[in-house]
PDB file of N, CA and C in Angstrom:
ATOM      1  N   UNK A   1       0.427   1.647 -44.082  1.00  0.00           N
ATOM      2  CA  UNK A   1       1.102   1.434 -42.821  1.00  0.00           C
ATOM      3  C   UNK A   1       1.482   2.786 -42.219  1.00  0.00           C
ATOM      4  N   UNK A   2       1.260   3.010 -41.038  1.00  0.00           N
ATOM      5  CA  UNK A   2       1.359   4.247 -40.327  1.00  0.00           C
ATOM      6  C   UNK A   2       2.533   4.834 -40.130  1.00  0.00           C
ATOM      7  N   UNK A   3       3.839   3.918 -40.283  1.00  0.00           N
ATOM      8  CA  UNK A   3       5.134   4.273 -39.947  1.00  0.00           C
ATOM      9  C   UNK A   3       5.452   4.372 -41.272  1.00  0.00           C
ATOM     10  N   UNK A   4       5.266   4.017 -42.402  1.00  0.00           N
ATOM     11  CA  UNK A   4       5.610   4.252 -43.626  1.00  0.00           C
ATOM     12  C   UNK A   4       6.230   5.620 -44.132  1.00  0.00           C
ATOM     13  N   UNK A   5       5.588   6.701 -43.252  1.00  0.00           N
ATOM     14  CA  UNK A   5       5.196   8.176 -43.634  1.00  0.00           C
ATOM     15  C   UNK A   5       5.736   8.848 -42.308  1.00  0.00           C
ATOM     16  N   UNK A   6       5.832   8.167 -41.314  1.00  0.00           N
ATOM     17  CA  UNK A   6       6.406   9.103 -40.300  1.00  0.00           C
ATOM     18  C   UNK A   6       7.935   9.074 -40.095  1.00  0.00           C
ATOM     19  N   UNK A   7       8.255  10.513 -39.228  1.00  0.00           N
ATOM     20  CA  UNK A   7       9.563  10.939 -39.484  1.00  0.00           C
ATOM     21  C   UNK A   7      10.020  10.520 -37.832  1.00  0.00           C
ATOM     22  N   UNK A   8       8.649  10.271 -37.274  1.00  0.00           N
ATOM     23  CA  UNK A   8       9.208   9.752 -35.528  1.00  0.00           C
ATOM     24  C   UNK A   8      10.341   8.719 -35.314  1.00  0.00           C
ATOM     25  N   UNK A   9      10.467   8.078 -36.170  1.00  0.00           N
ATOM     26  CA  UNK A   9      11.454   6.897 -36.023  1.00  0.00           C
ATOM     27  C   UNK A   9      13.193   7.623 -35.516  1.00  0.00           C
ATOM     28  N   UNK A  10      13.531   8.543 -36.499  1.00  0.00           N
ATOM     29  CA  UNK A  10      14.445   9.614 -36.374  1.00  0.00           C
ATOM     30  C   UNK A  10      14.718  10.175 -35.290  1.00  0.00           C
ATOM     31  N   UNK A  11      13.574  10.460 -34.203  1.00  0.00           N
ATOM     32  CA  UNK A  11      13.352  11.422 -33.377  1.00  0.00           C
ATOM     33  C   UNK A  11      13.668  10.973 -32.031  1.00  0.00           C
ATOM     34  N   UNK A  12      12.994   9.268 -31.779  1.00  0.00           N
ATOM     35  CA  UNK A  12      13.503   8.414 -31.107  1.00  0.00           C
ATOM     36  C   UNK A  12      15.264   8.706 -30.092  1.00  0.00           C
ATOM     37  N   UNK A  13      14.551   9.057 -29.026  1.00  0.00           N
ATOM     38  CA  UNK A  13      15.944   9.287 -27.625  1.00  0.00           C
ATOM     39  C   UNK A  13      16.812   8.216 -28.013  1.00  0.00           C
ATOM     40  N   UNK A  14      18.086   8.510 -27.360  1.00  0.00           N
ATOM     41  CA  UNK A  14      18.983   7.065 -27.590  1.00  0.00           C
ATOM     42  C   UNK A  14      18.744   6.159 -26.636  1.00  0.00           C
ATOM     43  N   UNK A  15      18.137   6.542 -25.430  1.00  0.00           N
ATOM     44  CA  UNK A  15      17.685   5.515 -24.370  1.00  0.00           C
ATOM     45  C   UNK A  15      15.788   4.509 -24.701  1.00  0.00           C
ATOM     46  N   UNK A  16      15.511   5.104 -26.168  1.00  0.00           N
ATOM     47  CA  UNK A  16      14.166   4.639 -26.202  1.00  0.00           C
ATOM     48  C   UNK A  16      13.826   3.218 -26.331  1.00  0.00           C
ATOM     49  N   UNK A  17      15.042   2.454 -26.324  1.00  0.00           N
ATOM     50  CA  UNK A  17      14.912   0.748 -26.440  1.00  0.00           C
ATOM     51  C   UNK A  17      14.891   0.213 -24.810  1.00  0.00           C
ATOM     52  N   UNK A  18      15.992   1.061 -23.503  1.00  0.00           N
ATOM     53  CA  UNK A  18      15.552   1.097 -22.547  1.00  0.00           C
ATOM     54  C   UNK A  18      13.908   1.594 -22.372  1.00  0.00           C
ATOM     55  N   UNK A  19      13.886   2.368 -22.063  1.00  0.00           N
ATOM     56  CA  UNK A  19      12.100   3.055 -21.578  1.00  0.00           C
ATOM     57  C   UNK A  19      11.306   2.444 -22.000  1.00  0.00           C
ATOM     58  N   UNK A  20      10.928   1.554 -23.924  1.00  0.00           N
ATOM     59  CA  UNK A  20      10.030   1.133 -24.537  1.00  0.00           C
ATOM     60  C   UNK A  20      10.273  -0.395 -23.449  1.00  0.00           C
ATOM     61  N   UNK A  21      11.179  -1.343 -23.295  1.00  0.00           N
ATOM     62  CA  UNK A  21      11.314  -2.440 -22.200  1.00  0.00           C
ATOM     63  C   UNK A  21      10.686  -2.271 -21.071  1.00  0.00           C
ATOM     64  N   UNK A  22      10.995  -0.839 -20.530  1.00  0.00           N
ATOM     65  CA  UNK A  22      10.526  -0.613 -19.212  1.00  0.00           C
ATOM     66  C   UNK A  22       8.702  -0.680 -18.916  1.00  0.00           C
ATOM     67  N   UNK A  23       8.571   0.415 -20.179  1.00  0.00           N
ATOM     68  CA  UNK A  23       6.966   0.398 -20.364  1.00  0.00           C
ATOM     69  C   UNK A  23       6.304  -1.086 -20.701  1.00  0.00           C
ATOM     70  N   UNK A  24       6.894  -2.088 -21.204  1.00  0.00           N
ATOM     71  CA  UNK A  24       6.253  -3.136 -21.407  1.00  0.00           C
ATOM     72  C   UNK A  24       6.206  -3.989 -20.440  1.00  0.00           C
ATOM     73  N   UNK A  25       7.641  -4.161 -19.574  1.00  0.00           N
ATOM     74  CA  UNK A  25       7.655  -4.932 -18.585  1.00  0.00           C
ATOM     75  C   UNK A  25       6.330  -4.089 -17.408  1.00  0.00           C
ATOM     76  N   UNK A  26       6.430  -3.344 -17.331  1.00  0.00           N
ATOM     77  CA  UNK A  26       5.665  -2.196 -16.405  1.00  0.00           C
ATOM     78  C   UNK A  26       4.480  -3.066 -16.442  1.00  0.00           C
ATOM     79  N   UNK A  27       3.698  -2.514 -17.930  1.00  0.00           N
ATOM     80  CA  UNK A  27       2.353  -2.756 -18.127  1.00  0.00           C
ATOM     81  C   UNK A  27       2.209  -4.955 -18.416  1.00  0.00           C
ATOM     82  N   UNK A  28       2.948  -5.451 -17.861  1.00  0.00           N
ATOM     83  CA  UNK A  28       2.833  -6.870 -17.773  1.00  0.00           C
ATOM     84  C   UNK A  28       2.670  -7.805 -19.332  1.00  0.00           C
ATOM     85  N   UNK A  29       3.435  -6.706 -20.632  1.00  0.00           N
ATOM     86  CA  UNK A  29       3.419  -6.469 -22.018  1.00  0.00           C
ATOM     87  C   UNK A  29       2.073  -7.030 -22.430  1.00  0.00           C
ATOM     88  N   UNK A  30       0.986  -6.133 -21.555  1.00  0.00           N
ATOM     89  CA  UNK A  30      -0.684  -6.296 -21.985  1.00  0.00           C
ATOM     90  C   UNK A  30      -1.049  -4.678 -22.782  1.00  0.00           C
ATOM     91  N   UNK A  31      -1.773  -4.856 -23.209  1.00  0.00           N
ATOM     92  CA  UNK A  31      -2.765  -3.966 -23.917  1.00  0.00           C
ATOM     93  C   UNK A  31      -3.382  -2.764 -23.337  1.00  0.00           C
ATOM     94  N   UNK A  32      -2.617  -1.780 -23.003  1.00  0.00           N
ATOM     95  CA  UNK A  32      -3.725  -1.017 -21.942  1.00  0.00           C
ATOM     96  C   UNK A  32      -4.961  -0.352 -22.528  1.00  0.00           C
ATOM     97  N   UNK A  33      -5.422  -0.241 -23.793  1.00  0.00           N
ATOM     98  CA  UNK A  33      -6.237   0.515 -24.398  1.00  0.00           C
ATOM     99  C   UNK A  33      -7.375   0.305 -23.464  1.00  0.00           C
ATOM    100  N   UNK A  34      -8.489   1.415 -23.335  1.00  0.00           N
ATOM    101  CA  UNK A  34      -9.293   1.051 -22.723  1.00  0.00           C
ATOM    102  C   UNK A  34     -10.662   0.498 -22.967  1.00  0.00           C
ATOM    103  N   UNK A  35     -11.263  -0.238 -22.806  1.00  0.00           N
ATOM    104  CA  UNK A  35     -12.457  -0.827 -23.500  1.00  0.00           C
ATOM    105  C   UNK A  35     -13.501  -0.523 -22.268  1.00  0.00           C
ATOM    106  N   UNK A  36     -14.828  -0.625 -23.253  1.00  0.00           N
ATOM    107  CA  UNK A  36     -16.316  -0.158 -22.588  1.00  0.00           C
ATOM    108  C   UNK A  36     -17.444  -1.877 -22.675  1.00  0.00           C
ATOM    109  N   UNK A  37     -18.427  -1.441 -22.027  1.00  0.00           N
ATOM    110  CA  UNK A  37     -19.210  -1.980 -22.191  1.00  0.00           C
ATOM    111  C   UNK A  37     -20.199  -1.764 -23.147  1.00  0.00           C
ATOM    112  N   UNK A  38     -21.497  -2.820 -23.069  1.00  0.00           N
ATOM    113  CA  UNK A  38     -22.169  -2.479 -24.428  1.00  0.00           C
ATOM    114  C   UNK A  38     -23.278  -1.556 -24.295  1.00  0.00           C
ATOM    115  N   UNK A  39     -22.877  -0.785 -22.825  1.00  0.00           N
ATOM    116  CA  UNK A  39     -23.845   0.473 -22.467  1.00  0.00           C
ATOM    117  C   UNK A  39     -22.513   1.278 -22.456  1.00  0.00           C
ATOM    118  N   UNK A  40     -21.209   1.510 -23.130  1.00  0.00           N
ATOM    119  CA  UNK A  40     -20.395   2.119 -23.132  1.00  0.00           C
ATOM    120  C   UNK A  40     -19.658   2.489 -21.505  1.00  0.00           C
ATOM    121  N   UNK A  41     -19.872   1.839 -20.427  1.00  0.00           N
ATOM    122  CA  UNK A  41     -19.424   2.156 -19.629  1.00  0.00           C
ATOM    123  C   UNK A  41     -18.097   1.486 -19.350  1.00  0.00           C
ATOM    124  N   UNK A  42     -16.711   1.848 -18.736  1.00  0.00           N
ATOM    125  CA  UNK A  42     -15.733   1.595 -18.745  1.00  0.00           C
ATOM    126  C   UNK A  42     -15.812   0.040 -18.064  1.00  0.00           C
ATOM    127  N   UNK A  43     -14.938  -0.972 -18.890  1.00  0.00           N
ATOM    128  CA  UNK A  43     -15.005  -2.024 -18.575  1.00  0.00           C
ATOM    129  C   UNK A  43     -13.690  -2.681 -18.423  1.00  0.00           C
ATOM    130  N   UNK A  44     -12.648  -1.867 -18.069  1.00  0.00           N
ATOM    131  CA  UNK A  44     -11.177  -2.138 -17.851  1.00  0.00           C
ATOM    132  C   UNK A  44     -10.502  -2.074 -19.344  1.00  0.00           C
ATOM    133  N   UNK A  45      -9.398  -3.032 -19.415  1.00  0.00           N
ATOM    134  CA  UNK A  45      -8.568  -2.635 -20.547  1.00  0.00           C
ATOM    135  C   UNK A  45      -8.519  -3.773 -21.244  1.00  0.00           C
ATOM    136  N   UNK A  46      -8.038  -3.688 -22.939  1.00  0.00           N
ATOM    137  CA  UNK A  46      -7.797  -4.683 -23.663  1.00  0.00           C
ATOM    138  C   UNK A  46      -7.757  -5.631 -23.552  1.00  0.00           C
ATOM    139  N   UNK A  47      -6.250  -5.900 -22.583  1.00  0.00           N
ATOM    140  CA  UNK A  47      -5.380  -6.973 -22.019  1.00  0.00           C
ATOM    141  C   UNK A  47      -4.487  -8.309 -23.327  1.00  0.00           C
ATOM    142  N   UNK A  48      -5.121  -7.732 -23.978  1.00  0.00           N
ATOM    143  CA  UNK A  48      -4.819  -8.232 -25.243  1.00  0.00           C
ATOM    144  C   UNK A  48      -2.920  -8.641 -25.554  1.00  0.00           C
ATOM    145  N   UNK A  49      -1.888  -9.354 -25.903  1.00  0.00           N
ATOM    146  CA  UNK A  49      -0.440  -8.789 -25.634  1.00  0.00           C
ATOM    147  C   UNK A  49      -0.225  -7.541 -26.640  1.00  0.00           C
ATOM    148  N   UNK A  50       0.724  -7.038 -26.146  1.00  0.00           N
ATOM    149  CA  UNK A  50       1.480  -5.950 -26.400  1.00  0.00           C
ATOM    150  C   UNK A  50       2.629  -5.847 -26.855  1.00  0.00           C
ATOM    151  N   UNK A  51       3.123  -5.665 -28.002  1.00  0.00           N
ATOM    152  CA  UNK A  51       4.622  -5.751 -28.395  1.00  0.00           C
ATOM    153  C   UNK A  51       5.085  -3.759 -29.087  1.00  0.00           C
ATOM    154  N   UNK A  52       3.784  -3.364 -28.522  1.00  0.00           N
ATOM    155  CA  UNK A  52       4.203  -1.768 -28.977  1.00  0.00           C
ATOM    156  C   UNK A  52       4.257  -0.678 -28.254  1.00  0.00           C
ATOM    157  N   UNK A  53       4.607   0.290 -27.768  1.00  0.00           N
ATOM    158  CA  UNK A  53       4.711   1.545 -26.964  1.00  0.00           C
ATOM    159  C   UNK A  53       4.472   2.723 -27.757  1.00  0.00           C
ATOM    160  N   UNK A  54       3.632   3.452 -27.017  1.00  0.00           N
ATOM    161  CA  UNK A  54       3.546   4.556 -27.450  1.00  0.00           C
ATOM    162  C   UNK A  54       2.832   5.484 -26.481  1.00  0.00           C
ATOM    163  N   UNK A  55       3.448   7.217 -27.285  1.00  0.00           N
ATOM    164  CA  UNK A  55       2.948   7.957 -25.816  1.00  0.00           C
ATOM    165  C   UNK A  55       1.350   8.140 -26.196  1.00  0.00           C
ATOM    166  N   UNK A  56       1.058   8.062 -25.228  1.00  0.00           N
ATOM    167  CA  UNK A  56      -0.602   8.672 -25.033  1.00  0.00           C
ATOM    168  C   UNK A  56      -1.042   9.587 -25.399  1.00  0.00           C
ATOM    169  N   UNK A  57      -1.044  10.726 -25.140  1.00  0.00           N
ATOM    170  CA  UNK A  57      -1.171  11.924 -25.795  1.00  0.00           C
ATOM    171  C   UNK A  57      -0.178  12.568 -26.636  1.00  0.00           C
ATOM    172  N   UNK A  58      -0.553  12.729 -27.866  1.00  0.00           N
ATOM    173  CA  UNK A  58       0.347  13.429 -29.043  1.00  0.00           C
ATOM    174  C   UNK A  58       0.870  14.882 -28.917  1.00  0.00           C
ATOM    175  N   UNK A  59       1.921  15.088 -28.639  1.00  0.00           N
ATOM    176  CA  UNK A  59       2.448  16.345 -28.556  1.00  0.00           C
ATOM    177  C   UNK A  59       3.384  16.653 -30.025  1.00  0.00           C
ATOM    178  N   UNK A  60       2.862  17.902 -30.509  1.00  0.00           N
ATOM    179  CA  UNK A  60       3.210  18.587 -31.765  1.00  0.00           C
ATOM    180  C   UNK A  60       4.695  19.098 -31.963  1.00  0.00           C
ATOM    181  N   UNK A  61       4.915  19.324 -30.391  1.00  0.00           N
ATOM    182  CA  UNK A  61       6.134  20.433 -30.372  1.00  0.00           C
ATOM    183  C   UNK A  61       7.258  19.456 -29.954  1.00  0.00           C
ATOM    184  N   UNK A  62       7.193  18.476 -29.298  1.00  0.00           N
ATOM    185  CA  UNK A  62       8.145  17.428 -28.354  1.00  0.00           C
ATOM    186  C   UNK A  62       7.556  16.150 -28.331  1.00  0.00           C
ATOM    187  N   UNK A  63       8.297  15.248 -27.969  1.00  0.00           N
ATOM    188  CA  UNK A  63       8.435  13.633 -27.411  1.00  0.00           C
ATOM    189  C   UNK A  63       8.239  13.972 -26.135  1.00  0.00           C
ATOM    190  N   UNK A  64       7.025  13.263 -24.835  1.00  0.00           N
ATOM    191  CA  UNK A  64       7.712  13.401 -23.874  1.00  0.00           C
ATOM    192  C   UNK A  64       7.788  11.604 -23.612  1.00  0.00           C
ATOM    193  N   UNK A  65       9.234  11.393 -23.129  1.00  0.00           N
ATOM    194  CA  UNK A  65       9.253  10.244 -23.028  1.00  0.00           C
ATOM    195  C   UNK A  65       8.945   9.667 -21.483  1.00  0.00           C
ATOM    196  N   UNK A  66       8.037  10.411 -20.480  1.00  0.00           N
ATOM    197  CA  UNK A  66       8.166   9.724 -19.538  1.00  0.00           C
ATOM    198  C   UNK A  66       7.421   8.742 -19.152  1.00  0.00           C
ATOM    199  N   UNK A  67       7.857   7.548 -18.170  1.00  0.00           N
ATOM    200  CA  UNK A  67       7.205   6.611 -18.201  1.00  0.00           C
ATOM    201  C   UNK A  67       5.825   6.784 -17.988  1.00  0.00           C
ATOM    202  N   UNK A  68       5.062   7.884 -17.148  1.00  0.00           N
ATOM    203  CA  UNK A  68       3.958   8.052 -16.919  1.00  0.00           C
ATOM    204  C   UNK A  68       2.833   8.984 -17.968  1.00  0.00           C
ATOM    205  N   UNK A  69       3.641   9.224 -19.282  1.00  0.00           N
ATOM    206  CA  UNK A  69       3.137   9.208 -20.673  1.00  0.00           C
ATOM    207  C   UNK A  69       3.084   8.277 -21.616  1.00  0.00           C
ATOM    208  N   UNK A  70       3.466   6.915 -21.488  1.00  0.00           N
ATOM    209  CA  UNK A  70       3.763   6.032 -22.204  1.00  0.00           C
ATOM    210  C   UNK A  70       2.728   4.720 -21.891  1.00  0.00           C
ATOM    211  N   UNK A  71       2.478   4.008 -22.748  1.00  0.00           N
ATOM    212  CA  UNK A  71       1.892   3.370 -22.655  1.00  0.00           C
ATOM    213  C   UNK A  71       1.551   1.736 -23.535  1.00  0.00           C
ATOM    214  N   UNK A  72       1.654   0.947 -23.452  1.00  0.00           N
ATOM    215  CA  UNK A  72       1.879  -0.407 -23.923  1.00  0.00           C
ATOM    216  C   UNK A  72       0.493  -0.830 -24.817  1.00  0.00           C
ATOM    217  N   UNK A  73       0.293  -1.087 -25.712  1.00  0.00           N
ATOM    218  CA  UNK A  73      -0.316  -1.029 -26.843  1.00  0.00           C
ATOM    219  C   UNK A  73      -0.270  -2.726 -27.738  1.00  0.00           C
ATOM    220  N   UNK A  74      -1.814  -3.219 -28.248  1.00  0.00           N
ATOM    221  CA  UNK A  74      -1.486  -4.587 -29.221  1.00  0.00           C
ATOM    222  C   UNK A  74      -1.601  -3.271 -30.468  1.00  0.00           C
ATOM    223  N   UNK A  75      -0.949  -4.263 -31.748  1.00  0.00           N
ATOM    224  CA  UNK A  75      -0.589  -4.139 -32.973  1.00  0.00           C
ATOM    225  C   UNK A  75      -2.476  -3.325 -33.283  1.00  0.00           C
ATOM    226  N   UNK A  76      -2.852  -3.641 -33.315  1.00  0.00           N
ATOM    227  CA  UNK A  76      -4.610  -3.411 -33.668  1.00  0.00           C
ATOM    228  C   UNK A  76      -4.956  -1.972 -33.309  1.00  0.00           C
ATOM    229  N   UNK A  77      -4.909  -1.621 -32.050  1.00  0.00           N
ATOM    230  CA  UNK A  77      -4.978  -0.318 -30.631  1.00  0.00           C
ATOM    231  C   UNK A  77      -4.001   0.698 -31.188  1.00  0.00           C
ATOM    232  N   UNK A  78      -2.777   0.320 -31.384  1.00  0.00           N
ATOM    233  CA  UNK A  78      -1.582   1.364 -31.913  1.00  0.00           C
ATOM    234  C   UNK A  78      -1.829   1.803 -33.082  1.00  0.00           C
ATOM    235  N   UNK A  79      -2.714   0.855 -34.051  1.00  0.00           N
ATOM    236  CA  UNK A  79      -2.683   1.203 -35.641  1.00  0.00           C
ATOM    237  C   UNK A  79      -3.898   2.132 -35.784  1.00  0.00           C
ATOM    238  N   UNK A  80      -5.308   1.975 -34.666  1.00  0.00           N
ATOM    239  CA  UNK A  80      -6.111   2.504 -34.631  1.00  0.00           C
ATOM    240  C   UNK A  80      -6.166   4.757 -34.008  1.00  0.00           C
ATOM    241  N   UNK A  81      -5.041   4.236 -32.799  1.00  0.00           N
ATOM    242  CA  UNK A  81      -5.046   5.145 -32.221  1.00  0.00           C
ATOM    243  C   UNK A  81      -4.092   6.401 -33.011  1.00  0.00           C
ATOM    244  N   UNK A  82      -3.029   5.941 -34.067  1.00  0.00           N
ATOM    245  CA  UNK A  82      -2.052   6.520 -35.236  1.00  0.00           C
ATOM    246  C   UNK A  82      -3.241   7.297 -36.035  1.00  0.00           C
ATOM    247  N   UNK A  83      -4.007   6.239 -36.422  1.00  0.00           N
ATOM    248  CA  UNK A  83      -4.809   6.218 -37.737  1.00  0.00           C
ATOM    249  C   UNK A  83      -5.622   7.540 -37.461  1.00  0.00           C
ATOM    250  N   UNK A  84      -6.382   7.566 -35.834  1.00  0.00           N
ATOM    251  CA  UNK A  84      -6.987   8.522 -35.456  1.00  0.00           C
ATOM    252  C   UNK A  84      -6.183   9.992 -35.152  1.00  0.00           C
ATOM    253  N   UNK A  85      -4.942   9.509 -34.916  1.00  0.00           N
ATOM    254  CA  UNK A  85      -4.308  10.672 -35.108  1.00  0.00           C
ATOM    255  C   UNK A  85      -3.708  11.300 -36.600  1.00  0.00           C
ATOM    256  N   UNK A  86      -3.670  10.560 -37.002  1.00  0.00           N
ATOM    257  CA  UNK A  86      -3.283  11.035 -38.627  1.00  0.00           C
ATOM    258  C   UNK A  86      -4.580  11.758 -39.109  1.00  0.00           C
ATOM    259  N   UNK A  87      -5.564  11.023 -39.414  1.00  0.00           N
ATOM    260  CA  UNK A  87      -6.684  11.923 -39.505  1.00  0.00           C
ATOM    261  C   UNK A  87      -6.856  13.651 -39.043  1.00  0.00           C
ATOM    262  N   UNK A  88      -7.012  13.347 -37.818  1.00  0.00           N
ATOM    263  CA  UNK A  88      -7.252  15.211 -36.979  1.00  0.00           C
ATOM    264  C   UNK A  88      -6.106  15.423 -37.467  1.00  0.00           C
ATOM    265  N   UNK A  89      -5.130  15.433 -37.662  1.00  0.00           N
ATOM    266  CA  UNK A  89      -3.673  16.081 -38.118  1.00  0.00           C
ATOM    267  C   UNK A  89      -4.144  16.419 -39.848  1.00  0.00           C
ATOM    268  N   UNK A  90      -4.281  15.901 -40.510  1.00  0.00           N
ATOM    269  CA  UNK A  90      -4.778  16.295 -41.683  1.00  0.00           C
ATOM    270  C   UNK A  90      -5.918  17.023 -41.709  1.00  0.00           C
ATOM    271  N   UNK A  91      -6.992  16.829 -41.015  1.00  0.00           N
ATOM    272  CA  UNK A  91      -8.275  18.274 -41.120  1.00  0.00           C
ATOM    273  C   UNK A  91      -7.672  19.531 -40.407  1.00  0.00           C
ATOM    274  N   UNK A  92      -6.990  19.059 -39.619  1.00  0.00           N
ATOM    275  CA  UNK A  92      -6.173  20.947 -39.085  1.00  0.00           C
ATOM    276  C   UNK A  92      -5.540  21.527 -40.381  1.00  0.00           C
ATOM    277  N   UNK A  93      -4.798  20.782 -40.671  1.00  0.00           N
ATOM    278  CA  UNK A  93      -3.841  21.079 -42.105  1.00  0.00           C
ATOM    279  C   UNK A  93      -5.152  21.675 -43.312  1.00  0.00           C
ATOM    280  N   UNK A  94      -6.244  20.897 -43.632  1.00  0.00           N
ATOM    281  CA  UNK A  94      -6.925  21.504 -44.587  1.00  0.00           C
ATOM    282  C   UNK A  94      -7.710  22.753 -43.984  1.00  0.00           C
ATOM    283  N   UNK A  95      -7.970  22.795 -42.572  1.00  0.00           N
ATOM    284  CA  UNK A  95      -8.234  23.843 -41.809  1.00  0.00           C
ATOM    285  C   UNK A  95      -7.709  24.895 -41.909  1.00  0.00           C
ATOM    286  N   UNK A  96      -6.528  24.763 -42.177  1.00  0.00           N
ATOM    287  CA  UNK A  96      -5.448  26.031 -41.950  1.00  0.00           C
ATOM    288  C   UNK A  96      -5.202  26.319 -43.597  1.00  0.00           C
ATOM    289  N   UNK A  97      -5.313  25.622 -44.535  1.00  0.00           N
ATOM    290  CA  UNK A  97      -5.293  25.802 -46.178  1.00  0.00           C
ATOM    291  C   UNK A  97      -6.497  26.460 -46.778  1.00  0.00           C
ATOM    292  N   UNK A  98      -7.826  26.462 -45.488  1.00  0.00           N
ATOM    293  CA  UNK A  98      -8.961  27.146 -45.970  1.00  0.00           C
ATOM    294  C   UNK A  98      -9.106  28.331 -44.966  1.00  0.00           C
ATOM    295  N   UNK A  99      -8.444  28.294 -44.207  1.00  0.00           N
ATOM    296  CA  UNK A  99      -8.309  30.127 -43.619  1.00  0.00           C
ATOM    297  C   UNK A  99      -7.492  30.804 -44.229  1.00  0.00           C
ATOM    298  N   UNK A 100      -6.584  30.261 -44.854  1.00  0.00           N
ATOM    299  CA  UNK A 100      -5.701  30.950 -45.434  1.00  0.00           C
ATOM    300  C   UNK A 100      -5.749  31.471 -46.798  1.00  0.00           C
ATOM    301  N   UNK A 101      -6.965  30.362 -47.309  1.00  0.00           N
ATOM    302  CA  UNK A 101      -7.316  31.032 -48.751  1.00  0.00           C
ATOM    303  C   UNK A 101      -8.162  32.087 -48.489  1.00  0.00           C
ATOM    304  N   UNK A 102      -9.214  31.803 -47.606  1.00  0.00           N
ATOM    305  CA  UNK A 102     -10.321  32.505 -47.188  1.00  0.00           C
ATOM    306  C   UNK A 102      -9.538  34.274 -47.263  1.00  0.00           C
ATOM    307  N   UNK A 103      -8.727  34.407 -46.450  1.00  0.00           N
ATOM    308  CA  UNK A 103      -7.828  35.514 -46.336  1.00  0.00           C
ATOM    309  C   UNK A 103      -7.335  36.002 -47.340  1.00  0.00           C
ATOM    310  N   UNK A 104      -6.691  35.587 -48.372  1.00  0.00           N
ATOM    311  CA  UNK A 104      -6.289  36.085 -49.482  1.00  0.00           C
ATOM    312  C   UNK A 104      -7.335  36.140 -50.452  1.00  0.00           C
ATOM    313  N   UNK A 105      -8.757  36.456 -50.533  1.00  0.00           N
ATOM    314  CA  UNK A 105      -9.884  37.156 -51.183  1.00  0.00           C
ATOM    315  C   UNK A 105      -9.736  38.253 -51.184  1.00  0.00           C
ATOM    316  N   UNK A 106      -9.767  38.730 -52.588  1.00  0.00           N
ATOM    317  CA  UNK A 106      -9.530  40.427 -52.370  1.00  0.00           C
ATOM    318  C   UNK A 106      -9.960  41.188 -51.709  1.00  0.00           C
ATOM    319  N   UNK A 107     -11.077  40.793 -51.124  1.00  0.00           N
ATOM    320  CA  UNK A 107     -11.756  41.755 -50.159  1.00  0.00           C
ATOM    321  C   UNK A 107     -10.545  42.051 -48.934  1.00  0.00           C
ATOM    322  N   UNK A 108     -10.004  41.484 -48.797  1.00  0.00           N
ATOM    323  CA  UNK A 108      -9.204  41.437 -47.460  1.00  0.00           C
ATOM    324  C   UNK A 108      -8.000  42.104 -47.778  1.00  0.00           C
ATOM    325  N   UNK A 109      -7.735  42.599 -49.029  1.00  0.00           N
ATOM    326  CA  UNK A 109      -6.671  43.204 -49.555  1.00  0.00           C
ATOM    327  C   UNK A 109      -6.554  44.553 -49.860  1.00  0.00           C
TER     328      UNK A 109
END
């Protein structure tokens, strides 16, 4: 489970039970993920319901909580889009554990 391991829960504004309402009522508590066709061309969104929020693009340094970063999400879309972010977050990490060994070869010393 994706929240099992994360420390975001903590991080959470005190207004984030407002904004997460807002974003759901907003998005009509549908699915915005976006889906393709079977020539991959954009074919609107999920629409699927939505009982989750989350921001769109992952920022390392900050939360931004604004409504026009946020976005309404089904259980399936949120677990996928985590999952994909957990991933690239871990190959940077082994990325950065193999430049760093790379560097400490004596040659470099």
């Amino acid at each position: 489970m994706p929240w099992s391991s994360s420390n975001r829960k903590k991080r959470f504004n005190k207004g984030w039970a407002k904004v997460r309402l807002k974003v759901l009522e907003r998005d009509g508590y549908r699915c915005q993920w976006p889906v393709t066709d079977a020539n991959g061309f954009p074919a609107g969104k999920c629409g699927q319901p939505a009982n989750e929020v989350d921001h769109m693009n992952q920022n390392m340094v900050h939360d931004d909580d604004r409504l026009s970063r946020l976005w309404s999400l089904c259980h399936e879309h949120h677990n996928i889009k985590t999952q994909c972010e957990s991933t690239r977050g871990k190959r940077r990490a082994a990325e950065r554990r193999r430049d760093a060994a790379f560097f400490e070869h004596p040659a470099f010393k």
